[in-house]
Structures are given as C-alpha cells and as structure tokens.
PDB file of N, CA and C in Angstrom:
ATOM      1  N   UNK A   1      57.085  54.625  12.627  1.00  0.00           N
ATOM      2  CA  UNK A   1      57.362  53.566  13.613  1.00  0.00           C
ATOM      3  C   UNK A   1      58.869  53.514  13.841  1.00  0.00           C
ATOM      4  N   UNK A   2      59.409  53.559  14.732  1.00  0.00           N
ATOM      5  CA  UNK A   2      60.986  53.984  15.463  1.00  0.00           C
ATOM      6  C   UNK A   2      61.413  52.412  15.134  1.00  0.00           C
ATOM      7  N   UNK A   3      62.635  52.006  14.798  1.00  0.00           N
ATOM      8  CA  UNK A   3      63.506  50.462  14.098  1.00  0.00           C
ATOM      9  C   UNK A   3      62.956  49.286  16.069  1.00  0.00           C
ATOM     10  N   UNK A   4      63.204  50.532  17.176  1.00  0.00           N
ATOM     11  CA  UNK A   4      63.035  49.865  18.076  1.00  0.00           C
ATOM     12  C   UNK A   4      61.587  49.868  19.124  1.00  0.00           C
ATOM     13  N   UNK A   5      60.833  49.905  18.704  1.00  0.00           N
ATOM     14  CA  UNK A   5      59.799  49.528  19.053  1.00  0.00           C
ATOM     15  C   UNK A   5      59.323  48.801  19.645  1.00  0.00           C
ATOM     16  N   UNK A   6      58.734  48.882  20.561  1.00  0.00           N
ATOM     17  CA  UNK A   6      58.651  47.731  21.858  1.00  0.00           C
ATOM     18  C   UNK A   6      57.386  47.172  20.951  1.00  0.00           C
ATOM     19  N   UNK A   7      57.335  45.606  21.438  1.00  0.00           N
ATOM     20  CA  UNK A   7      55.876  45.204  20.860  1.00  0.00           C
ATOM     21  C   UNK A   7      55.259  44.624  21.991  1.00  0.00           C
ATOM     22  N   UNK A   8      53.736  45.092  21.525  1.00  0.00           N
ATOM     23  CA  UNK A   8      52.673  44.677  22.711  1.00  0.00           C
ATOM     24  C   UNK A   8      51.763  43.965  22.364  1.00  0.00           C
ATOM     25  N   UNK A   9      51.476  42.464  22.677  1.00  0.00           N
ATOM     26  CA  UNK A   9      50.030  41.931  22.573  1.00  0.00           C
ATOM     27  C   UNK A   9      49.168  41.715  23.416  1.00  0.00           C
ATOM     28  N   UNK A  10      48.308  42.628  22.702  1.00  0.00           N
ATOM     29  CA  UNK A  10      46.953  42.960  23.202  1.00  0.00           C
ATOM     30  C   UNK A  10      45.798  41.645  22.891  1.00  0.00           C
ATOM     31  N   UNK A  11      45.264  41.344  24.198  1.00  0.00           N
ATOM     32  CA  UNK A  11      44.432  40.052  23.651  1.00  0.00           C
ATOM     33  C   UNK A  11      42.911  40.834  24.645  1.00  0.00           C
ATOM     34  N   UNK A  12      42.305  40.713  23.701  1.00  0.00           N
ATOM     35  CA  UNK A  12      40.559  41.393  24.055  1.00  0.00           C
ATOM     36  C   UNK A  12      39.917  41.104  23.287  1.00  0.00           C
ATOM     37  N   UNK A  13      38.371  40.686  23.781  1.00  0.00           N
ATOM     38  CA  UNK A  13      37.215  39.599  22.971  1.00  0.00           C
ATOM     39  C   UNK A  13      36.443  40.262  22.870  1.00  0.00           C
ATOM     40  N   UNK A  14      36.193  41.756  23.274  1.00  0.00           N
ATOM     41  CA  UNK A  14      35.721  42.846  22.478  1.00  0.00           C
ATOM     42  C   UNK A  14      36.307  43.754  21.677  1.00  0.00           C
ATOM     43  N   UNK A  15      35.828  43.422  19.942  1.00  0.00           N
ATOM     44  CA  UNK A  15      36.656  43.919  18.482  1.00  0.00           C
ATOM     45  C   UNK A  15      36.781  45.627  18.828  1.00  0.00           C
ATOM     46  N   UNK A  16      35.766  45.908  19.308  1.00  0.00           N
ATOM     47  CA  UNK A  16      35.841  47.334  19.353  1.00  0.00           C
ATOM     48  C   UNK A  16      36.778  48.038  20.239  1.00  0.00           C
ATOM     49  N   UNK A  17      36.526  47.323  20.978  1.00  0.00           N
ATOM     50  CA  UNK A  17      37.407  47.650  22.488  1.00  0.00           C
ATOM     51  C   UNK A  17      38.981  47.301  22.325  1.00  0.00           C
ATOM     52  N   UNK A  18      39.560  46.007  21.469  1.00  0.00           N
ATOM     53  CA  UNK A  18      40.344  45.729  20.791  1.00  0.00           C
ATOM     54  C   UNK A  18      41.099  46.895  20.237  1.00  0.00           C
ATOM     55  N   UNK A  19      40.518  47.075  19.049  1.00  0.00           N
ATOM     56  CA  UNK A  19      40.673  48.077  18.234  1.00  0.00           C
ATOM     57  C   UNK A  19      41.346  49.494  18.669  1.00  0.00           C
ATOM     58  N   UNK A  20      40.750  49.929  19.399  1.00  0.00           N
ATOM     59  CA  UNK A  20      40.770  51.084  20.167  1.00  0.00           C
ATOM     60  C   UNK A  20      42.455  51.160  21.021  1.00  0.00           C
ATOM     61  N   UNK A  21      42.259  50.260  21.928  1.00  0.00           N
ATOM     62  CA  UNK A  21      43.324  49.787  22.363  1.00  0.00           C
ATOM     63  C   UNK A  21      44.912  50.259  21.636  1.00  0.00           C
ATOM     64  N   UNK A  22      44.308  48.676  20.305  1.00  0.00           N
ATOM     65  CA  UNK A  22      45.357  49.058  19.463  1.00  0.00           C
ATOM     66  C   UNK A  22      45.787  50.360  18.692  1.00  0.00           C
ATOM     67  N   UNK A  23      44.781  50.940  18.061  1.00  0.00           N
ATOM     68  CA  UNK A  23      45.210  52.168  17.785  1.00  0.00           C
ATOM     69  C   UNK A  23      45.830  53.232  18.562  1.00  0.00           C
ATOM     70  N   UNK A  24      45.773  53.226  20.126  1.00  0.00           N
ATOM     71  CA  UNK A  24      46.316  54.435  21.142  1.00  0.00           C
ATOM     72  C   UNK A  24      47.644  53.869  21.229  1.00  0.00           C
ATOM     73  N   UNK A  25      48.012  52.566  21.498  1.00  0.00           N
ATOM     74  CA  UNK A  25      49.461  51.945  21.149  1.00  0.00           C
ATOM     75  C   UNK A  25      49.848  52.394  20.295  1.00  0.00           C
ATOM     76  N   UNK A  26      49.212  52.061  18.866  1.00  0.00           N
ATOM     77  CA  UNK A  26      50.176  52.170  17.576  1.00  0.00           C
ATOM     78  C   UNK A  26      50.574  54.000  17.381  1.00  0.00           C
ATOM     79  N   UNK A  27      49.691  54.539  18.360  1.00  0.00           N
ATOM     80  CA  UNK A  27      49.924  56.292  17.938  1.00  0.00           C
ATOM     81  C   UNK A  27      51.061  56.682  19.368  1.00  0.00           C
ATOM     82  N   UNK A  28      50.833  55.884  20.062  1.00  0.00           N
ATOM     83  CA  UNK A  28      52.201  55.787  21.135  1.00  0.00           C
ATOM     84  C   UNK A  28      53.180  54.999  20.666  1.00  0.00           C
ATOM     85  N   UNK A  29      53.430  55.026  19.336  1.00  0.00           N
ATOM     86  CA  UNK A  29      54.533  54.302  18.598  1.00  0.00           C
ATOM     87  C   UNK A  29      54.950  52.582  19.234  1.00  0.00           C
ATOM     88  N   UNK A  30      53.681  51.927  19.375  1.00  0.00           N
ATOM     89  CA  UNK A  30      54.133  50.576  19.588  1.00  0.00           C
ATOM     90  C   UNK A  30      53.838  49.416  18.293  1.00  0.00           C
ATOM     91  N   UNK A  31      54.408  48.291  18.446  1.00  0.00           N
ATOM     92  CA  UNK A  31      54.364  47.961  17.776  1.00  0.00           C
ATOM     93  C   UNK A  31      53.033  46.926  18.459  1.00  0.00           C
ATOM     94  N   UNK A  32      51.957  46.698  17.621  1.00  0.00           N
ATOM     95  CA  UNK A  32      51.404  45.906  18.473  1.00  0.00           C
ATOM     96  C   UNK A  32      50.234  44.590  17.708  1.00  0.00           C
ATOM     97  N   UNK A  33      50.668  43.628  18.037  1.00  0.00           N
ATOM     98  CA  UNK A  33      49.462  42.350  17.975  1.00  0.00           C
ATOM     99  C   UNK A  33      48.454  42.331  18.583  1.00  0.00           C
ATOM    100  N   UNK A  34      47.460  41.555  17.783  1.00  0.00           N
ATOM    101  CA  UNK A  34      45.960  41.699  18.665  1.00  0.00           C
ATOM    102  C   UNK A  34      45.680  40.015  18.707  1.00  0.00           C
ATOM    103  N   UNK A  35      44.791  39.566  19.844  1.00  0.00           N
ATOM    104  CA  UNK A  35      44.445  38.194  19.127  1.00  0.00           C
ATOM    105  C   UNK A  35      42.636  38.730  20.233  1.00  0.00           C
ATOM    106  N   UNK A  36      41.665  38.123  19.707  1.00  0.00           N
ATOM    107  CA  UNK A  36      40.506  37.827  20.236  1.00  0.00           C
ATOM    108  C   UNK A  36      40.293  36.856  21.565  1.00  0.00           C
ATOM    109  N   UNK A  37      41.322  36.083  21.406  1.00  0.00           N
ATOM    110  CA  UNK A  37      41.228  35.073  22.877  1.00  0.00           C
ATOM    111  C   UNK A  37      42.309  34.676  23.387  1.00  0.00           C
ATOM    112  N   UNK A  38      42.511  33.629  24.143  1.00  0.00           N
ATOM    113  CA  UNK A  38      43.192  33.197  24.656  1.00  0.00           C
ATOM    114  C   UNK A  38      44.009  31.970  24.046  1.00  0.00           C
ATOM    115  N   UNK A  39      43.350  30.867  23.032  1.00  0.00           N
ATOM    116  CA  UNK A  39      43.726  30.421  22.143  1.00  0.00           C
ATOM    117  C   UNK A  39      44.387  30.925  21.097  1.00  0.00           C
ATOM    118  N   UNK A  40      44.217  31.884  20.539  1.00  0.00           N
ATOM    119  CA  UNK A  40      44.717  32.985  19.516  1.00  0.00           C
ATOM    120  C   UNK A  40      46.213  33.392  19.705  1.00  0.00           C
ATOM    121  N   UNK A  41      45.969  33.962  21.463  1.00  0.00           N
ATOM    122  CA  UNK A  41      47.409  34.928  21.959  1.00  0.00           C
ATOM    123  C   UNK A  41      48.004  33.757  22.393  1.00  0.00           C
ATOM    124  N   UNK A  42      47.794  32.584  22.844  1.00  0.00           N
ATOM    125  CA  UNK A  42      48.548  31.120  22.690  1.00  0.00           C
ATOM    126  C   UNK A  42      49.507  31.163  21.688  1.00  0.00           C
ATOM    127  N   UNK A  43      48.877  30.963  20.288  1.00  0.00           N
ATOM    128  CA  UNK A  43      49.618  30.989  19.278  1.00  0.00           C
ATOM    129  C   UNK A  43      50.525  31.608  18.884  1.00  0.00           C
ATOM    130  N   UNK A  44      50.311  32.923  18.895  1.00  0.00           N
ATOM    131  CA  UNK A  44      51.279  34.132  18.261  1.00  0.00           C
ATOM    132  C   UNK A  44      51.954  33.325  19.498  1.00  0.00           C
ATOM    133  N   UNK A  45      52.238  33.748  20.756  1.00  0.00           N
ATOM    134  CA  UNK A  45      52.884  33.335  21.931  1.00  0.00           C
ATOM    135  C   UNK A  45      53.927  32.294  21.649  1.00  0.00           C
ATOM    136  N   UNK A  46      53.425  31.173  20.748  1.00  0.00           N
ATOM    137  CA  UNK A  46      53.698  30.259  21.147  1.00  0.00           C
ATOM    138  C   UNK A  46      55.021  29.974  19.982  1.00  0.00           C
ATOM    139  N   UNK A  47      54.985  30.773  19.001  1.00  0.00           N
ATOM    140  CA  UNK A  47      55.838  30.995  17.249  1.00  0.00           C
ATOM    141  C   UNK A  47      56.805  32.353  17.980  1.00  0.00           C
ATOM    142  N   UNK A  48      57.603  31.334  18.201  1.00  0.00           N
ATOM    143  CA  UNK A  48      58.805  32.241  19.098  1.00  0.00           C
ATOM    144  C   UNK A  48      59.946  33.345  17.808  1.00  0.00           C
ATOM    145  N   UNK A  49      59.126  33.555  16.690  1.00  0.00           N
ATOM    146  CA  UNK A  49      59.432  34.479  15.898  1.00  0.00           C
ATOM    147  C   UNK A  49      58.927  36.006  16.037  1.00  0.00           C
ATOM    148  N   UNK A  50      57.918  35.679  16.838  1.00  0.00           N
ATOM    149  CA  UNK A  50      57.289  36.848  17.085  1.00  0.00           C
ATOM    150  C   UNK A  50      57.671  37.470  18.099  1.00  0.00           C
ATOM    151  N   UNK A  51      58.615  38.643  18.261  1.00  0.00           N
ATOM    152  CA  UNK A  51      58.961  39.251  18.983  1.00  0.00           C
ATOM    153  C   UNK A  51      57.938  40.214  20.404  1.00  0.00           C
ATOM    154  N   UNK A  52      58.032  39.379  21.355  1.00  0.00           N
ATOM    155  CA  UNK A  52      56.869  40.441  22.159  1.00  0.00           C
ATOM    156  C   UNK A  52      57.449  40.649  23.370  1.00  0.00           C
ATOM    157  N   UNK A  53      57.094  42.131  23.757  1.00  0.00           N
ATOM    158  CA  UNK A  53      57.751  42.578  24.873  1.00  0.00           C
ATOM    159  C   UNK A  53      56.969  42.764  26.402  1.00  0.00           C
ATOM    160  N   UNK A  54      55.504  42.666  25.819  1.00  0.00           N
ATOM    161  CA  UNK A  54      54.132  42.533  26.877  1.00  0.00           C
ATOM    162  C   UNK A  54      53.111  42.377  26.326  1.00  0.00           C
ATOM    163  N   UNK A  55      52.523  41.445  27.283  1.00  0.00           N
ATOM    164  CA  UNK A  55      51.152  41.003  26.483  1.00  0.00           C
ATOM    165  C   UNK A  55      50.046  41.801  28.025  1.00  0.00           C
ATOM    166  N   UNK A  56      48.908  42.460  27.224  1.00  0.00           N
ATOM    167  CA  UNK A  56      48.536  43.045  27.689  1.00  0.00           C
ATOM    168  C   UNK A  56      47.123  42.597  27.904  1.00  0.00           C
ATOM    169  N   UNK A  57      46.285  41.890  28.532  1.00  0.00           N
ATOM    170  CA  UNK A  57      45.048  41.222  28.208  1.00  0.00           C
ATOM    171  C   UNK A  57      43.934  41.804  29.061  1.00  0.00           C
ATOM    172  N   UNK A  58      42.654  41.414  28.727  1.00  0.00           N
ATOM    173  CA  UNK A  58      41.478  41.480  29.358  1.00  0.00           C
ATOM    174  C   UNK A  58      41.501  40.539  30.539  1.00  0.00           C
ATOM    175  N   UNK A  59      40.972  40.686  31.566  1.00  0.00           N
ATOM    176  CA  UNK A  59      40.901  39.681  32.544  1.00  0.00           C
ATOM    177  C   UNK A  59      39.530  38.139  32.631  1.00  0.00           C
ATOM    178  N   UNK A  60      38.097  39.217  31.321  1.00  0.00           N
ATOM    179  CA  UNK A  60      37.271  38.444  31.632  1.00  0.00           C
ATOM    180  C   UNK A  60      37.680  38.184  29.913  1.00  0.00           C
ATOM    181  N   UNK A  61      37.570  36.601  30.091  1.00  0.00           N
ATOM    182  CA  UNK A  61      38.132  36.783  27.867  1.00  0.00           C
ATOM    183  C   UNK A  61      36.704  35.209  27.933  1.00  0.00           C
ATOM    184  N   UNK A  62      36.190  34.814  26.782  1.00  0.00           N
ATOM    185  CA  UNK A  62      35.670  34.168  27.181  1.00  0.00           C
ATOM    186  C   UNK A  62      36.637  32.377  26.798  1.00  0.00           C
ATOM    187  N   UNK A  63      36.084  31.254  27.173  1.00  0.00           N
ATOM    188  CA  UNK A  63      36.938  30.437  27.441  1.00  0.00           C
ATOM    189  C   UNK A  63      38.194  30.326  28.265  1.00  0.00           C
ATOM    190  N   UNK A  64      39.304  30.233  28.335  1.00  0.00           N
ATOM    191  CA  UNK A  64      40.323  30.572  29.383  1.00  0.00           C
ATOM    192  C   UNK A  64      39.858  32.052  30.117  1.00  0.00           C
ATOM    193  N   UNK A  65      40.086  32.273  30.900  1.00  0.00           N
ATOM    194  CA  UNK A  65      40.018  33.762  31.413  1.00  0.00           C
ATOM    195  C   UNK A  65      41.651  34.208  31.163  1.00  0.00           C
ATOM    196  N   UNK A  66      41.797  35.779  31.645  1.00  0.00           N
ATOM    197  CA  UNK A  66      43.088  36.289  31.713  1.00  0.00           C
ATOM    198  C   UNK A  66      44.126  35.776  32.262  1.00  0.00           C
ATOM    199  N   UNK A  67      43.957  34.981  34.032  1.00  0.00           N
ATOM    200  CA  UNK A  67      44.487  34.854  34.642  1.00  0.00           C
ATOM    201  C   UNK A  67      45.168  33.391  34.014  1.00  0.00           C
ATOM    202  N   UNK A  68      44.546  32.680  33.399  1.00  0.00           N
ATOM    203  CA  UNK A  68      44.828  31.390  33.170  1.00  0.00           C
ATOM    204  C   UNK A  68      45.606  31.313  31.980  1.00  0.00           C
ATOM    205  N   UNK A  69      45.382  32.456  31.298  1.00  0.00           N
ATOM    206  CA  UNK A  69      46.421  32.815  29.656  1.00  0.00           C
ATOM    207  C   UNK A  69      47.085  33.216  30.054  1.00  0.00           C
ATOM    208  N   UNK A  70      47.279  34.150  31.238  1.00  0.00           N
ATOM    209  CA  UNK A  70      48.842  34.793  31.765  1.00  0.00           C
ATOM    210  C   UNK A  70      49.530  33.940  32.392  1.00  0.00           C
ATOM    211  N   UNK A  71      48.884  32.963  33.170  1.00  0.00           N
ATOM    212  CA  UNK A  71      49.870  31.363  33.242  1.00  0.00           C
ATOM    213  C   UNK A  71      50.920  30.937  32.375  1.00  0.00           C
ATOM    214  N   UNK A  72      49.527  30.395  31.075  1.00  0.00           N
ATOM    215  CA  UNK A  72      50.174  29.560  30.568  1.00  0.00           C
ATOM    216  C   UNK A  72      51.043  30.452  29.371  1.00  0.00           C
ATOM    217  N   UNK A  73      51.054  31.838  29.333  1.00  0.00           N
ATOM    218  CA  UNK A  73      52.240  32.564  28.684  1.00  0.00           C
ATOM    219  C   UNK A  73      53.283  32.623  29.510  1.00  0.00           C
ATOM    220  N   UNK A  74      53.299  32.400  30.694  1.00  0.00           N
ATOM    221  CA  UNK A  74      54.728  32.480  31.158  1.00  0.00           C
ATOM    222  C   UNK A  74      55.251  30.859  30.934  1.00  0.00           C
ATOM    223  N   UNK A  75      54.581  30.148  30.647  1.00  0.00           N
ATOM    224  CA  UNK A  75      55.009  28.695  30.516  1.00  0.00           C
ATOM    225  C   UNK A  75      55.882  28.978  29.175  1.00  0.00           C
ATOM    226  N   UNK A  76      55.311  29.449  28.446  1.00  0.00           N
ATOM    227  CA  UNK A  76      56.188  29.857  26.977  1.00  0.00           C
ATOM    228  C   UNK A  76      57.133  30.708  27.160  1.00  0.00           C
ATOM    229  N   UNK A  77      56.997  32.000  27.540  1.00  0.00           N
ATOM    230  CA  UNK A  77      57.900  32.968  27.893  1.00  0.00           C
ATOM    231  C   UNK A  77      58.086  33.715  29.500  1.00  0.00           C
ATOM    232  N   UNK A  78      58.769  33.011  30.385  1.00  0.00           N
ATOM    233  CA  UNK A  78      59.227  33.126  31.980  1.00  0.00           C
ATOM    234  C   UNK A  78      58.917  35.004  32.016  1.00  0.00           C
ATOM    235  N   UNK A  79      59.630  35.093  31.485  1.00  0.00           N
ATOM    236  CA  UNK A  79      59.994  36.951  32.182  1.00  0.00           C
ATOM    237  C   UNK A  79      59.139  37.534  31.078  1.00  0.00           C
ATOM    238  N   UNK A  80      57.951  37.191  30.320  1.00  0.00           N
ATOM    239  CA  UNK A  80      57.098  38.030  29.693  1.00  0.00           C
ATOM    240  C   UNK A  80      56.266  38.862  30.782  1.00  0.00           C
ATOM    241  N   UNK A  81      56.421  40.307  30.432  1.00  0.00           N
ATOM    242  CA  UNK A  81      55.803  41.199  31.282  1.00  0.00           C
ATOM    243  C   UNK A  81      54.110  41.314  31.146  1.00  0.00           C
ATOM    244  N   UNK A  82      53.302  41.221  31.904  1.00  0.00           N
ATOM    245  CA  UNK A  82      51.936  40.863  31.454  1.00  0.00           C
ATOM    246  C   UNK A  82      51.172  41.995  32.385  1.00  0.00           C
ATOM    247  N   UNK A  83      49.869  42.583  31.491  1.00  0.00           N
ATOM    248  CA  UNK A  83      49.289  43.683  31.892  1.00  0.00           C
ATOM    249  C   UNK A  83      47.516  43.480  31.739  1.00  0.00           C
ATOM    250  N   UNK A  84      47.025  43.088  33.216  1.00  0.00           N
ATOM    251  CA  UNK A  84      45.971  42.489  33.328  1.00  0.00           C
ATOM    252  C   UNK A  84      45.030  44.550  32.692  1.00  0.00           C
ATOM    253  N   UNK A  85      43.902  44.500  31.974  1.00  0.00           N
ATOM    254  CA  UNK A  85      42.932  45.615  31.833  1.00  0.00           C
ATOM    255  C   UNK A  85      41.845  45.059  32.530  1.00  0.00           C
ATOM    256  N   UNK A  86      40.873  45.494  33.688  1.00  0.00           N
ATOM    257  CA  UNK A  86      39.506  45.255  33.978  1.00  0.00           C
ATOM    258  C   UNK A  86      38.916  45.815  34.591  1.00  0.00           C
ATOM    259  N   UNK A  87      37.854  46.267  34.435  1.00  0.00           N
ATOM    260  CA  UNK A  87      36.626  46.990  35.309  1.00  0.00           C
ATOM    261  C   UNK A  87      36.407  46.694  36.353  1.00  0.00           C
ATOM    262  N   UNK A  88      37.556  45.811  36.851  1.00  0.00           N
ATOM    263  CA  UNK A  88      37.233  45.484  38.221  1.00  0.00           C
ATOM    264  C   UNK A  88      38.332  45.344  38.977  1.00  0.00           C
ATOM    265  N   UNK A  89      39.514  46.365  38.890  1.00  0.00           N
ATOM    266  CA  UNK A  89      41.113  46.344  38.637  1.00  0.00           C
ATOM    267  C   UNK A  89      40.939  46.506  40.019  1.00  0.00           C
ATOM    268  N   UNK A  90      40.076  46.520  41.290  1.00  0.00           N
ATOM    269  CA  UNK A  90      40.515  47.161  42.750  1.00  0.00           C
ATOM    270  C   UNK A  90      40.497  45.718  43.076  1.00  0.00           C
ATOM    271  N   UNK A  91      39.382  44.519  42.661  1.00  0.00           N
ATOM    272  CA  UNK A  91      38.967  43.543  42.990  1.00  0.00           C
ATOM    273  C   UNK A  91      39.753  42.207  42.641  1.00  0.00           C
ATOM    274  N   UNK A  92      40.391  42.082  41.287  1.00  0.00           N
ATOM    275  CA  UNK A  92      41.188  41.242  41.125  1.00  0.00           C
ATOM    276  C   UNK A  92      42.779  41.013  41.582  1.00  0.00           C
ATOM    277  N   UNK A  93      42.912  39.927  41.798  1.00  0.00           N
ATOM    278  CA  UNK A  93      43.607  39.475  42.220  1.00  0.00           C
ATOM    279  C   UNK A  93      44.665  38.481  41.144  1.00  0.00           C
ATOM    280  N   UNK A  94      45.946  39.431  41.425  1.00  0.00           N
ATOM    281  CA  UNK A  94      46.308  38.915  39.871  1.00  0.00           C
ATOM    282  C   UNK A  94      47.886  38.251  40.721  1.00  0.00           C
ATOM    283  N   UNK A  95      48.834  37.322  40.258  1.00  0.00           N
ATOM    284  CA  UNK A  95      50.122  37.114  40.206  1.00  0.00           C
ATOM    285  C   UNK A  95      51.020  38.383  40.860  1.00  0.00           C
ATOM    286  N   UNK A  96      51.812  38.352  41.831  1.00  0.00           N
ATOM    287  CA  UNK A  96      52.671  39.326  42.192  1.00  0.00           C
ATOM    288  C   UNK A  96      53.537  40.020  41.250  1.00  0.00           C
ATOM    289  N   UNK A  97      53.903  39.327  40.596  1.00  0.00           N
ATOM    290  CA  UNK A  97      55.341  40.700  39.091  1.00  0.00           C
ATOM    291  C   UNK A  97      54.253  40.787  38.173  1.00  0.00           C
ATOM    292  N   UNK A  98      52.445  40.571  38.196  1.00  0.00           N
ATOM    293  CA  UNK A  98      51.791  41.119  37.158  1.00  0.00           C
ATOM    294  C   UNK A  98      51.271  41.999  37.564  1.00  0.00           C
ATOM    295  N   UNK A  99      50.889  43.200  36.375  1.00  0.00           N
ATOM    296  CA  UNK A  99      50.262  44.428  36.384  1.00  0.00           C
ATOM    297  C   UNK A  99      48.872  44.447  36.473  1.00  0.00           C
ATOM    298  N   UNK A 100      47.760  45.509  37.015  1.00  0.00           N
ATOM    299  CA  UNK A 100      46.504  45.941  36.454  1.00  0.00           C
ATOM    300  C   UNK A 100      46.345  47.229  36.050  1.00  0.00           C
ATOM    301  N   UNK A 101      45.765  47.439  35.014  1.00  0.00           N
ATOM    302  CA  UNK A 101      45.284  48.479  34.638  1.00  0.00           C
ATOM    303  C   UNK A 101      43.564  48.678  34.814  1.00  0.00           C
ATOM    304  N   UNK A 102      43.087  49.595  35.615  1.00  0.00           N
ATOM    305  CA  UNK A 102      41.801  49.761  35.424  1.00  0.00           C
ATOM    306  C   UNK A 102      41.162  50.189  34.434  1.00  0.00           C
ATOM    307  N   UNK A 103      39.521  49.641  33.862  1.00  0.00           N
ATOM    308  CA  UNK A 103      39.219  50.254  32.951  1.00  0.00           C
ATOM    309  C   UNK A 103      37.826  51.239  33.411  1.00  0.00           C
ATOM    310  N   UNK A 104      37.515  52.124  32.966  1.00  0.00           N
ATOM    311  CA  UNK A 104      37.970  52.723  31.782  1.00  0.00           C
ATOM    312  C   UNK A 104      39.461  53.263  32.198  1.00  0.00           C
ATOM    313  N   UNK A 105      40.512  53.333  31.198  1.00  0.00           N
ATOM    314  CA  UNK A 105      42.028  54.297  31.523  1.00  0.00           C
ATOM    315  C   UNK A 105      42.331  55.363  30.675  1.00  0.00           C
ATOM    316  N   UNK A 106      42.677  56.146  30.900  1.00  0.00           N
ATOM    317  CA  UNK A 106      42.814  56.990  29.533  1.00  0.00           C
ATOM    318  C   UNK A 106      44.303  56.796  28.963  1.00  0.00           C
ATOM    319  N   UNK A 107      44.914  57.500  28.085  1.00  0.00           N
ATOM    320  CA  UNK A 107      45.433  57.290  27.059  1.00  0.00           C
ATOM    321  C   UNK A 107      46.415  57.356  27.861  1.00  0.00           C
ATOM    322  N   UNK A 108      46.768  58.543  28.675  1.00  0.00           N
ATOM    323  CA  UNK A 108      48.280  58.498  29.467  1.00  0.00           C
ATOM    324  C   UNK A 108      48.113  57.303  30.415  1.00  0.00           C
ATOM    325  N   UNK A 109      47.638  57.367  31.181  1.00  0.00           N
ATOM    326  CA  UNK A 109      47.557  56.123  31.984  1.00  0.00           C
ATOM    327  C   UNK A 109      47.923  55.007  30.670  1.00  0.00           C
ATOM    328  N   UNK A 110      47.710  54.591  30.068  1.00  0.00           N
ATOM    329  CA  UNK A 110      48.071  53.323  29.349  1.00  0.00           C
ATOM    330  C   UNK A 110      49.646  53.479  29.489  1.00  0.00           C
ATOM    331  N   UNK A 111      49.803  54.431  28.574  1.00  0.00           N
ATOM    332  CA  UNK A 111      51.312  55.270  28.404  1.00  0.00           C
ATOM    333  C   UNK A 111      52.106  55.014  29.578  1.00  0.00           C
ATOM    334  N   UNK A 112      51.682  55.620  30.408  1.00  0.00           N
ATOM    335  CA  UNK A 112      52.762  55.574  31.928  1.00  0.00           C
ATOM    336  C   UNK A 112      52.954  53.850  32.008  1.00  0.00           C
ATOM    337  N   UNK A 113      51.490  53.716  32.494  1.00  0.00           N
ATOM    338  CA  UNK A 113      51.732  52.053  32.711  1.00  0.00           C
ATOM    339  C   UNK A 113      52.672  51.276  31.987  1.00  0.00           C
ATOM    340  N   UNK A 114      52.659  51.251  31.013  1.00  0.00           N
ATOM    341  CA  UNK A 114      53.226  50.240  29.256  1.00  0.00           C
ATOM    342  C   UNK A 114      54.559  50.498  29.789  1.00  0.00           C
ATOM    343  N   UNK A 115      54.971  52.248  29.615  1.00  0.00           N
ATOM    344  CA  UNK A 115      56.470  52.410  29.978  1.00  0.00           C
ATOM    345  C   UNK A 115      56.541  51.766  31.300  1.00  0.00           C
ATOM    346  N   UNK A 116      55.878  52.317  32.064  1.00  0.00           N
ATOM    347  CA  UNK A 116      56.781  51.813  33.481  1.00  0.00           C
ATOM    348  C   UNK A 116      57.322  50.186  33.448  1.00  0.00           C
ATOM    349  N   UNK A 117      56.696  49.485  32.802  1.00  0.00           N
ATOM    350  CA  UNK A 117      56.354  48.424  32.869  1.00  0.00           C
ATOM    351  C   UNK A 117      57.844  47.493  32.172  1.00  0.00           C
ATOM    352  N   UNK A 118      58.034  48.594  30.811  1.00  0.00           N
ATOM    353  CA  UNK A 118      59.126  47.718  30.079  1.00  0.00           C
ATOM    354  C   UNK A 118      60.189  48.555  30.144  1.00  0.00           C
ATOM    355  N   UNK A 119      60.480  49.511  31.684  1.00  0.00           N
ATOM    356  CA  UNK A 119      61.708  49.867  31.482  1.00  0.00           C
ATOM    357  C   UNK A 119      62.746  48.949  31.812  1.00  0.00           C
TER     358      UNK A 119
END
C-alpha cells in the first residue's frame, strides 16, 4: 500500500458485491472503507478523522437511496467527490459534479473512472 493512497468509500447493501468491489480497489492500491448503508457511510462520513477522498455508492441502497446519501455527504464534506454504481447508469439522473459508473464495469473501467475522478 503506497504512504499516499487515495481512500475510497464504498457503500453497497450487497456483501458480495461489496466485497468484490473492495478487493479490485485494494489491488488498484486504494485505500478503501466499506459501509452496508447509508446510515453506516453517514458515520464513517461523519468522524472527520477518517480521511476520504470518494465515496463511491450504489444508487439503489435500501432505506436512504444513493442519491439522498450523496446529499447529505456533501452536507458533511462540500467538495467530496462521489461515484454513483447502477444497472441503470443510462437512466439515472444524478447531481451535475457527480459521477456514474455502469454496472456490470470491469476492472479498468473502475480504474479509469476512480482516477479520472481524483485527479
């Protein structure tokens, strides 16, 4: 893991899908948090010790949806870079300075995206 490491939280309410995620980050040398919801990535979010450079979420999460956690993370952090994932990435309609990633993506596509994102 490189001293400078960008960190990414990943918030997805499927463990598997989660998981996965995180591991193609952590082998693209990121540093990265996971939370299950939207309450969860609140928190870490919200313990301004935790260094994060993009939070990267599901769009359908259950309770808050994506769109409504990527709100209220910019309420905590203004210029947090945020990276909507969904199977329905042609159809949603997300915030203008936020990202989509379609799913399924493969590994470079994450890659390109993530970088482009926090240059």
């Amino acid at each position: 893991m490189s001293a400078n490491a960008s960190t990414i939280l990943v918030v997805e309410d499927d463990d598997i899908v989660r998981m996965l995620i995180v591991d193609v980050l952590e082998e693209l040398e990121f540093e990265v948090l996971g939370a299950n919801d939207g309450e969860s990535a609140l928190a870490i979010l919200g313990n301004l010790n935790n260094h994060i450079d993009l939070m990267m979420t599901d769009k359908g999460l259950p309770g808050m949806d994506g769109i409504e956690l990527a709100n209220k993370a910019r309420e905590l952090r203004p210029a947090l870079p945020i990276l909507f994932a969904s199977g329905y990435a042609e159809t949603i309609e997300v915030p203008g300075d936020m990202h989509v990633i379609g799913k399924p993506f493969s590994i470079d596509q994450l890659r390109d995206k993530v970088k482009s994102m926090l240059e």
